[in-house]
C-alpha atoms as a PDB file:
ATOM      1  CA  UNK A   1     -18.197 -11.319 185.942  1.00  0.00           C
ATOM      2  CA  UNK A   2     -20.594 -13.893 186.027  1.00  0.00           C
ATOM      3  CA  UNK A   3     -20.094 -17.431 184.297  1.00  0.00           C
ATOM      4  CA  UNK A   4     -22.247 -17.842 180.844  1.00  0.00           C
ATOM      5  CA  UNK A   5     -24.670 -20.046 181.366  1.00  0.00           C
ATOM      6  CA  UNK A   6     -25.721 -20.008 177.504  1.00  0.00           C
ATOM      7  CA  UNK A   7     -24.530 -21.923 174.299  1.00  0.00           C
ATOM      8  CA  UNK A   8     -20.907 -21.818 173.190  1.00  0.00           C
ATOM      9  CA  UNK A   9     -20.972 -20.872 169.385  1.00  0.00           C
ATOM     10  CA  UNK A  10     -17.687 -22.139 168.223  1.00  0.00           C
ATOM     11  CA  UNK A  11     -15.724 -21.494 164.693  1.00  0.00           C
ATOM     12  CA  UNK A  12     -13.501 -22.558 162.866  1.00  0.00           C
ATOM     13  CA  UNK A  13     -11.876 -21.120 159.785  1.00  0.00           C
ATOM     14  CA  UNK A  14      -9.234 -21.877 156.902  1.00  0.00           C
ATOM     15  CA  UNK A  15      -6.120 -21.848 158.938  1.00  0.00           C
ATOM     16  CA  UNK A  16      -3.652 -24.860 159.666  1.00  0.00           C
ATOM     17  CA  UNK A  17      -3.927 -25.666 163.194  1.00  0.00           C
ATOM     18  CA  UNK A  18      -7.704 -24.270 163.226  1.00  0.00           C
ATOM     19  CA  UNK A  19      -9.405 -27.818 161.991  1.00  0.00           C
ATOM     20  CA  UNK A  20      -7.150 -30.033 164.580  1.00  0.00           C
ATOM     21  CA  UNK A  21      -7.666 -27.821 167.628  1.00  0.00           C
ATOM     22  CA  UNK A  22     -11.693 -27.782 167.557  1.00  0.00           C
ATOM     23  CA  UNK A  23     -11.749 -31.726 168.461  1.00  0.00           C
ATOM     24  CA  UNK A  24      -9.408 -30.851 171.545  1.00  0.00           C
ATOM     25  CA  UNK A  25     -11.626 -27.435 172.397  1.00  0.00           C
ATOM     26  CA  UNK A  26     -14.704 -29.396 172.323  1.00  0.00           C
ATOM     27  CA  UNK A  27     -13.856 -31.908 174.160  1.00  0.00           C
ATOM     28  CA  UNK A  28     -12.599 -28.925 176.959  1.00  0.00           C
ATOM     29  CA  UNK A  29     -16.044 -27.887 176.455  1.00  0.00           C
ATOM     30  CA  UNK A  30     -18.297 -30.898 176.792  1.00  0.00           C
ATOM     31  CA  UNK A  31     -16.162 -31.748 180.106  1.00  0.00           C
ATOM     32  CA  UNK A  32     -17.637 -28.746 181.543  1.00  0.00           C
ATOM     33  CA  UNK A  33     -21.212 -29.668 180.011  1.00  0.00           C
ATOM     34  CA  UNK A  34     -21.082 -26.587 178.101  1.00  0.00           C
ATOM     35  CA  UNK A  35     -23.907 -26.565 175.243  1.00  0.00           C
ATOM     36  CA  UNK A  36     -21.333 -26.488 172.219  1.00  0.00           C
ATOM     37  CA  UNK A  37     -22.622 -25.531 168.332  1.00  0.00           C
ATOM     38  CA  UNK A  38     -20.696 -25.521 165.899  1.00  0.00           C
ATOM     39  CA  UNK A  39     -20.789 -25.559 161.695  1.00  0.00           C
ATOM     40  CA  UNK A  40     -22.343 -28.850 160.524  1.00  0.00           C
ATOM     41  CA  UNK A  41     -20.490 -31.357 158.054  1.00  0.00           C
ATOM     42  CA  UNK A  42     -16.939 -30.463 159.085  1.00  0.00           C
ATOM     43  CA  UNK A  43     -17.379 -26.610 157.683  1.00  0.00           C
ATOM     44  CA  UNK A  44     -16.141 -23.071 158.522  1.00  0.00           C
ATOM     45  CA  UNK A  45     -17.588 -20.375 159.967  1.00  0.00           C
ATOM     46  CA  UNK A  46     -17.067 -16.578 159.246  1.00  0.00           C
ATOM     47  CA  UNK A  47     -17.289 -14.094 161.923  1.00  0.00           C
ATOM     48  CA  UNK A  48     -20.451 -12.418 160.670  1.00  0.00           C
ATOM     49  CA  UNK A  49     -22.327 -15.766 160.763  1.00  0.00           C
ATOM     50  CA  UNK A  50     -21.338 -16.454 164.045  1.00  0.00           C
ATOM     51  CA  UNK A  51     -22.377 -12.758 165.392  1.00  0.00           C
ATOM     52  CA  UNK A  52     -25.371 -13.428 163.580  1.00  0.00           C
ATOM     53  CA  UNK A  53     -26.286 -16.583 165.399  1.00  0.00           C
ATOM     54  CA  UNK A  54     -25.860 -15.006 169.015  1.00  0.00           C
ATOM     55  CA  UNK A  55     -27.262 -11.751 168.463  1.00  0.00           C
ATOM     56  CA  UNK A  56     -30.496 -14.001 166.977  1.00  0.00           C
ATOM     57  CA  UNK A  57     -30.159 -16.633 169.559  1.00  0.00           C
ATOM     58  CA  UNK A  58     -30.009 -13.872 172.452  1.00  0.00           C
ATOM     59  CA  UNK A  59     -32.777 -11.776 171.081  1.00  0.00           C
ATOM     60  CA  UNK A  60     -35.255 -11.114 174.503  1.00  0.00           C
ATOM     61  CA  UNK A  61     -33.920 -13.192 176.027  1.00  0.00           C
ATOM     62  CA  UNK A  62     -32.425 -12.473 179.786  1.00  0.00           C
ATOM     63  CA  UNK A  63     -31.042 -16.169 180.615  1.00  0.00           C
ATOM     64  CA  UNK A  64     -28.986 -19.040 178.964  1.00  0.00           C
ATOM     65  CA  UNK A  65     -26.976 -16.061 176.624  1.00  0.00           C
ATOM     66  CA  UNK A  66     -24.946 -17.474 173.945  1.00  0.00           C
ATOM     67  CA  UNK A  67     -21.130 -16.429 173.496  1.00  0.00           C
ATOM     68  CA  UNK A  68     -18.450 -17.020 170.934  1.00  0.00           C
ATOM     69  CA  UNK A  69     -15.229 -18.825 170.612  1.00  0.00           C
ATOM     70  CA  UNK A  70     -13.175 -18.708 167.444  1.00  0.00           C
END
């Protein structure tokens, strides 16, 4: 399988440990220089937005594919 080289959409929803894990999973993330998104002013993110994002995001493209983490 080969590595993705694309953004990293990642959620967060309504449960407990959800909201203090994402500062730990981005930091994970940005020490491997992986392009992170994720919901602006603290918020969460259903599934359907997120699938939305990456299917628009990859749309013709070939290269740089996003991918999920939730």
């Amino acid at each position: 399988m080969e590595a993705a080289d694309g953004p990293l959409y990642m959620g967060k929803d309504t449960h407990a440990l959800s909201g203090p894990a994402q500062p730990t999973a981005l930091e994970s993330a940005g020490g491997e220089h992986v392009e992170t998104i994720i919901q602006r002013d603290d918020g969460v993110t259903a599934d359907a937005g997120h699938s939305r994002s990456i299917i628009v995001h990859n749309r013709g493209r070939n290269e740089r594919l996003a991918t999920e983490s939730s």
